[in-house]
PDB file of N, CA and C in Angstrom:
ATOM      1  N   UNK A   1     -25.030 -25.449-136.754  1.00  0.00           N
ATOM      2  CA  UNK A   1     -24.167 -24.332-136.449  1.00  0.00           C
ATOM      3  C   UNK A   1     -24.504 -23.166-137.384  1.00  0.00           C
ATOM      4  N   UNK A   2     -24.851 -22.210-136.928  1.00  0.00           N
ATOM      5  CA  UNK A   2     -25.031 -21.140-137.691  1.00  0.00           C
ATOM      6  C   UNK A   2     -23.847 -20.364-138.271  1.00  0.00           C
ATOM      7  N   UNK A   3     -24.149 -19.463-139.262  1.00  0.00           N
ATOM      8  CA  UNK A   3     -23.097 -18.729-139.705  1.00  0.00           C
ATOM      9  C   UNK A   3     -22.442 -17.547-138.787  1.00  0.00           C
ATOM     10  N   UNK A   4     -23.559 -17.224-137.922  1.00  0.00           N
ATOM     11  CA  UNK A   4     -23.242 -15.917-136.975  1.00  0.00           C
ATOM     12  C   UNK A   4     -21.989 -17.350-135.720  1.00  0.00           C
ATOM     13  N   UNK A   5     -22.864 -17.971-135.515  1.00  0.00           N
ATOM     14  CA  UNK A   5     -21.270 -18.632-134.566  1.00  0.00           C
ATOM     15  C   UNK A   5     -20.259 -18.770-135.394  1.00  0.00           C
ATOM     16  N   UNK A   6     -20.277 -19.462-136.142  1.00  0.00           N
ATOM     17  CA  UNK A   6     -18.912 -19.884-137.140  1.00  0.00           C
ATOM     18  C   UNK A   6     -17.932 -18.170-137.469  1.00  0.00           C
ATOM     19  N   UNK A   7     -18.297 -17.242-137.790  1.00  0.00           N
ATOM     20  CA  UNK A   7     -17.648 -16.240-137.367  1.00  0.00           C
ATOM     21  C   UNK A   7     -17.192 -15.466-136.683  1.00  0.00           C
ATOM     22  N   UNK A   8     -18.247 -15.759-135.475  1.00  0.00           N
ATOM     23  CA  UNK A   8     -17.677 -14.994-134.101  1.00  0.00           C
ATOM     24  C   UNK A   8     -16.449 -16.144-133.825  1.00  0.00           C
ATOM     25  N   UNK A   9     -16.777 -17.184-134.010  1.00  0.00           N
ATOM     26  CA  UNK A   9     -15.910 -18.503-133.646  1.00  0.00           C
ATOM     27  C   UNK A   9     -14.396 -17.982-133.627  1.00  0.00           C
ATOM     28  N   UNK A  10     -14.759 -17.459-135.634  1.00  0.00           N
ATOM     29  CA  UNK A  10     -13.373 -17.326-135.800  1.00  0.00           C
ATOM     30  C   UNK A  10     -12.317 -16.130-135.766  1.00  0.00           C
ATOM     31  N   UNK A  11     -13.875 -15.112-135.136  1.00  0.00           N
ATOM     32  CA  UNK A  11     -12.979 -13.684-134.219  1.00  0.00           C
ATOM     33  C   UNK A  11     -12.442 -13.992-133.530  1.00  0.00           C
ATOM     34  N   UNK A  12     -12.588 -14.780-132.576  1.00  0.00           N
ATOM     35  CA  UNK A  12     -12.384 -14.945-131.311  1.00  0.00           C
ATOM     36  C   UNK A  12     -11.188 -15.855-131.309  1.00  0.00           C
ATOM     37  N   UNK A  13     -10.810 -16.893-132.128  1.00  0.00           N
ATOM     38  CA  UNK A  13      -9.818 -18.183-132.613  1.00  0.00           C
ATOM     39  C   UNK A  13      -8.476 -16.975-132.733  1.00  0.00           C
ATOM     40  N   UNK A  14      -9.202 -15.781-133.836  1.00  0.00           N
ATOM     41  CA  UNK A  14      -7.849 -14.982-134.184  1.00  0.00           C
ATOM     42  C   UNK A  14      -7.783 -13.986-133.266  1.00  0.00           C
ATOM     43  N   UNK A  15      -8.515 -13.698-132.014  1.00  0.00           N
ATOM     44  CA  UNK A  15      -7.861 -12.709-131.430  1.00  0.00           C
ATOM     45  C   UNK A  15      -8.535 -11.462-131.848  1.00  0.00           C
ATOM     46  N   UNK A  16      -9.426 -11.600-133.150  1.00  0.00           N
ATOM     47  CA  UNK A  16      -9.081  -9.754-134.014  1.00  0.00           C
ATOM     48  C   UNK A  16     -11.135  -8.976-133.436  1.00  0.00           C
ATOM     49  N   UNK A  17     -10.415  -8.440-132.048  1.00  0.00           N
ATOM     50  CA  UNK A  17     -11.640  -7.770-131.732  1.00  0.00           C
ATOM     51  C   UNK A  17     -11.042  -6.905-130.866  1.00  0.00           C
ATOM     52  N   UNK A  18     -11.239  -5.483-130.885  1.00  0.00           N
ATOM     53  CA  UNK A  18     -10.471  -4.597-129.565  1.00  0.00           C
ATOM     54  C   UNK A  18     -10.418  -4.848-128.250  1.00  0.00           C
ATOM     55  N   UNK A  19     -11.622  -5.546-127.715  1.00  0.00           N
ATOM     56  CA  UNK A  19     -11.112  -5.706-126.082  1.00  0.00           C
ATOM     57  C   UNK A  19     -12.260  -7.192-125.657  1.00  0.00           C
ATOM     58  N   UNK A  20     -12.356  -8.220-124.571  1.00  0.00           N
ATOM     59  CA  UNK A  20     -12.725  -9.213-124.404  1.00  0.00           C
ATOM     60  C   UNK A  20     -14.064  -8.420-124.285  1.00  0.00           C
ATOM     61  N   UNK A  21     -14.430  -7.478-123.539  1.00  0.00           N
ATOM     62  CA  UNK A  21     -15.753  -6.809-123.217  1.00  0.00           C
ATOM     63  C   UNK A  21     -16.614  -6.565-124.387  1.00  0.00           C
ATOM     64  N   UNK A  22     -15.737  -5.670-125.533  1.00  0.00           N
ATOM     65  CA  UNK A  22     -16.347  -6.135-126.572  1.00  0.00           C
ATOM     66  C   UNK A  22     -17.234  -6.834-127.494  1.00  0.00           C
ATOM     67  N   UNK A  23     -15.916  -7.628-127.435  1.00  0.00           N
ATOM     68  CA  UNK A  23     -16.546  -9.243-127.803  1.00  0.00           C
ATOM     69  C   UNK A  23     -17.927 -10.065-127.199  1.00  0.00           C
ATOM     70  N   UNK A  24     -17.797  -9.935-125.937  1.00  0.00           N
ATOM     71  CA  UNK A  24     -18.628 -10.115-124.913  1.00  0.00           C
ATOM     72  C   UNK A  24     -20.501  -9.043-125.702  1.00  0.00           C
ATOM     73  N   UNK A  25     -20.224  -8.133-125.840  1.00  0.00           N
ATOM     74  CA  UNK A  25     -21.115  -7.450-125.941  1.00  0.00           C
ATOM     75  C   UNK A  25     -21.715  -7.805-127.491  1.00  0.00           C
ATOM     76  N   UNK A  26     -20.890  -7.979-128.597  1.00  0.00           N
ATOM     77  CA  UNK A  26     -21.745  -8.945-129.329  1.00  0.00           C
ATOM     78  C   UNK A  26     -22.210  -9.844-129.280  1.00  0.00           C
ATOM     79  N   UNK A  27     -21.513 -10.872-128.451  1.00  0.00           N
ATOM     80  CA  UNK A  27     -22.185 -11.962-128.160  1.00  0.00           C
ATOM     81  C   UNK A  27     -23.383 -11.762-127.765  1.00  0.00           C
ATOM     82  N   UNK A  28     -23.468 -10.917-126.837  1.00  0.00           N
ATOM     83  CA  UNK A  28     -24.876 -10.893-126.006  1.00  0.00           C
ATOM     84  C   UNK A  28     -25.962  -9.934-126.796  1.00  0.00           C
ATOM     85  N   UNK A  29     -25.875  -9.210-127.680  1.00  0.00           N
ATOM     86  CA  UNK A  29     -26.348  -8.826-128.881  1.00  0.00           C
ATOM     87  C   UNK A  29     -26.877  -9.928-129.668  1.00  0.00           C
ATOM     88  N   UNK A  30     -26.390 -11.041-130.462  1.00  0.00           N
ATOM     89  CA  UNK A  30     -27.010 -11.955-130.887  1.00  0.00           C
ATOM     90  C   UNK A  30     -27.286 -12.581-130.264  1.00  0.00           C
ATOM     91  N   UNK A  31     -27.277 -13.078-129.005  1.00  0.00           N
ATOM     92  CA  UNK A  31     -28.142 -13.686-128.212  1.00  0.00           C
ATOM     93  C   UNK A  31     -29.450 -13.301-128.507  1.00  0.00           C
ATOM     94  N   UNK A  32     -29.269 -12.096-127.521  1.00  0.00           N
ATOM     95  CA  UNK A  32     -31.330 -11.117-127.738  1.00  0.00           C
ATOM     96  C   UNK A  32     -31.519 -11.386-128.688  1.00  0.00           C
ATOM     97  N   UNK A  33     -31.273 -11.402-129.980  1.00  0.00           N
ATOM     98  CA  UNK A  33     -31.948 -11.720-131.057  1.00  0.00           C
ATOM     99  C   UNK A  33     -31.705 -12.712-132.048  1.00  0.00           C
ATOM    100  N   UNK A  34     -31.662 -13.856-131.218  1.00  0.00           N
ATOM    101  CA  UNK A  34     -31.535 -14.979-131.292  1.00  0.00           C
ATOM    102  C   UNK A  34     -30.625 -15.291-132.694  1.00  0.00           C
ATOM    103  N   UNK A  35     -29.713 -14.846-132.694  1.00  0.00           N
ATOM    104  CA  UNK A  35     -28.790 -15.642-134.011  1.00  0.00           C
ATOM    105  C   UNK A  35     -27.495 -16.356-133.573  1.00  0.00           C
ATOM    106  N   UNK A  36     -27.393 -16.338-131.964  1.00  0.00           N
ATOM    107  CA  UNK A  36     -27.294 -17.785-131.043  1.00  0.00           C
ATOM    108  C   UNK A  36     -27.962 -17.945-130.825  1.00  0.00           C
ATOM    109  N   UNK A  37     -27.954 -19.737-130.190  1.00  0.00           N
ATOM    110  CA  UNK A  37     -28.296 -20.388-129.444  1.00  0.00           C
ATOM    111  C   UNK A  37     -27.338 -20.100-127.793  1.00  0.00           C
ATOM    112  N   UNK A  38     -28.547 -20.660-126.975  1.00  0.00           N
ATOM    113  CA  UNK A  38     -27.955 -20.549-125.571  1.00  0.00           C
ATOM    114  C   UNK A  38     -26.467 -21.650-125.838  1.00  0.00           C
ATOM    115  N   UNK A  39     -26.554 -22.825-126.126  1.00  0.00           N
ATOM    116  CA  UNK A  39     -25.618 -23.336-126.122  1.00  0.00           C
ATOM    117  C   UNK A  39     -24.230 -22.426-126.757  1.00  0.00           C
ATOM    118  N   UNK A  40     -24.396 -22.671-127.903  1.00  0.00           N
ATOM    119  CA  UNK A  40     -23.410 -21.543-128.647  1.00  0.00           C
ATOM    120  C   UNK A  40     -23.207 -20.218-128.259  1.00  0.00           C
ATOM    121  N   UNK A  41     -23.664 -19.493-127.612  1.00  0.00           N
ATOM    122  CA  UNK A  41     -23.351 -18.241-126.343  1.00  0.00           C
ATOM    123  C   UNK A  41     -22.411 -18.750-125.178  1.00  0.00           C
ATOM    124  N   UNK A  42     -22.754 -19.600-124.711  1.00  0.00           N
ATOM    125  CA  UNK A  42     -21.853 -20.359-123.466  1.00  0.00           C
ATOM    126  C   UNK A  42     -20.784 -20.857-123.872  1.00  0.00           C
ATOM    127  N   UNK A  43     -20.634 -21.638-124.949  1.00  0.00           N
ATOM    128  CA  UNK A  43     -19.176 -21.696-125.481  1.00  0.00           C
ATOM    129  C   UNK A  43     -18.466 -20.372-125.987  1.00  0.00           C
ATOM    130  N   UNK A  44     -18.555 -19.648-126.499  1.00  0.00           N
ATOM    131  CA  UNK A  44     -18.038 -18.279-127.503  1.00  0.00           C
ATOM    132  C   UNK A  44     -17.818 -17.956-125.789  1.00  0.00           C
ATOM    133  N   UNK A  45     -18.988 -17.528-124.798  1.00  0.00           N
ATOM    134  CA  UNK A  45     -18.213 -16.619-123.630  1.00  0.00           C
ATOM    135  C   UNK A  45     -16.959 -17.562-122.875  1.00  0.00           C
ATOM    136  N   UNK A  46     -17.095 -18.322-123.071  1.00  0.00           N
ATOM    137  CA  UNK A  46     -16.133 -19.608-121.669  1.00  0.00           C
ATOM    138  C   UNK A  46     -14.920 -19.403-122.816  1.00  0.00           C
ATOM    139  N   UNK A  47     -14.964 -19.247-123.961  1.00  0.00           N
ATOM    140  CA  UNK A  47     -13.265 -19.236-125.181  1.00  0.00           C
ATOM    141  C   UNK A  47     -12.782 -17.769-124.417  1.00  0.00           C
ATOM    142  N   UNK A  48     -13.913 -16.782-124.926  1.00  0.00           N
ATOM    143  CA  UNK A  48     -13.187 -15.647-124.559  1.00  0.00           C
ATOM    144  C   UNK A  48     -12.421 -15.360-123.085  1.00  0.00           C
ATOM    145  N   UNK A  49     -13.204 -15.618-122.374  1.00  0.00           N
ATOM    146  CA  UNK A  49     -13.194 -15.758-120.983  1.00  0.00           C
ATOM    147  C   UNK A  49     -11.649 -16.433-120.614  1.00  0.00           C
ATOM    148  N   UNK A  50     -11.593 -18.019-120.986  1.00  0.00           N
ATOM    149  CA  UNK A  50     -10.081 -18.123-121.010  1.00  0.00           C
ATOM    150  C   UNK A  50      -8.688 -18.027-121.653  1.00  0.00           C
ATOM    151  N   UNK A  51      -9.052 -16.842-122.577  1.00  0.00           N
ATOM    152  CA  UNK A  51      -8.245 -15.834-123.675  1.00  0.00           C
ATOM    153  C   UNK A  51      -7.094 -14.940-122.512  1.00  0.00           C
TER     154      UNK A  51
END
């Protein structure tokens, strides 16, 4: 588990990001440059997603 999941983890756990799209858009930011994994992208979007 990387450190970049373990913090988005725990943006996302608390809620503290201005809008789901947002959020969404970092995610997919560290994706491209790989500081996720595909796995760990698919979980972080499917949390937000049922937020």
């Amino acid at each position: 588990m990387s450190l970049t999941y373990k913090a988005c983890k725990s943006m996302i756990d608390r809620q503290s990001y201005t809008t789901k799209e947002d959020m969404q858009s970092k995610l997919d930011i560290f994706l491209l440059n790989n500081r996720l994994t595909q796995v760990e992208y698919d979980e972080l979007s499917q949390q937000i997603a049922t937020q």
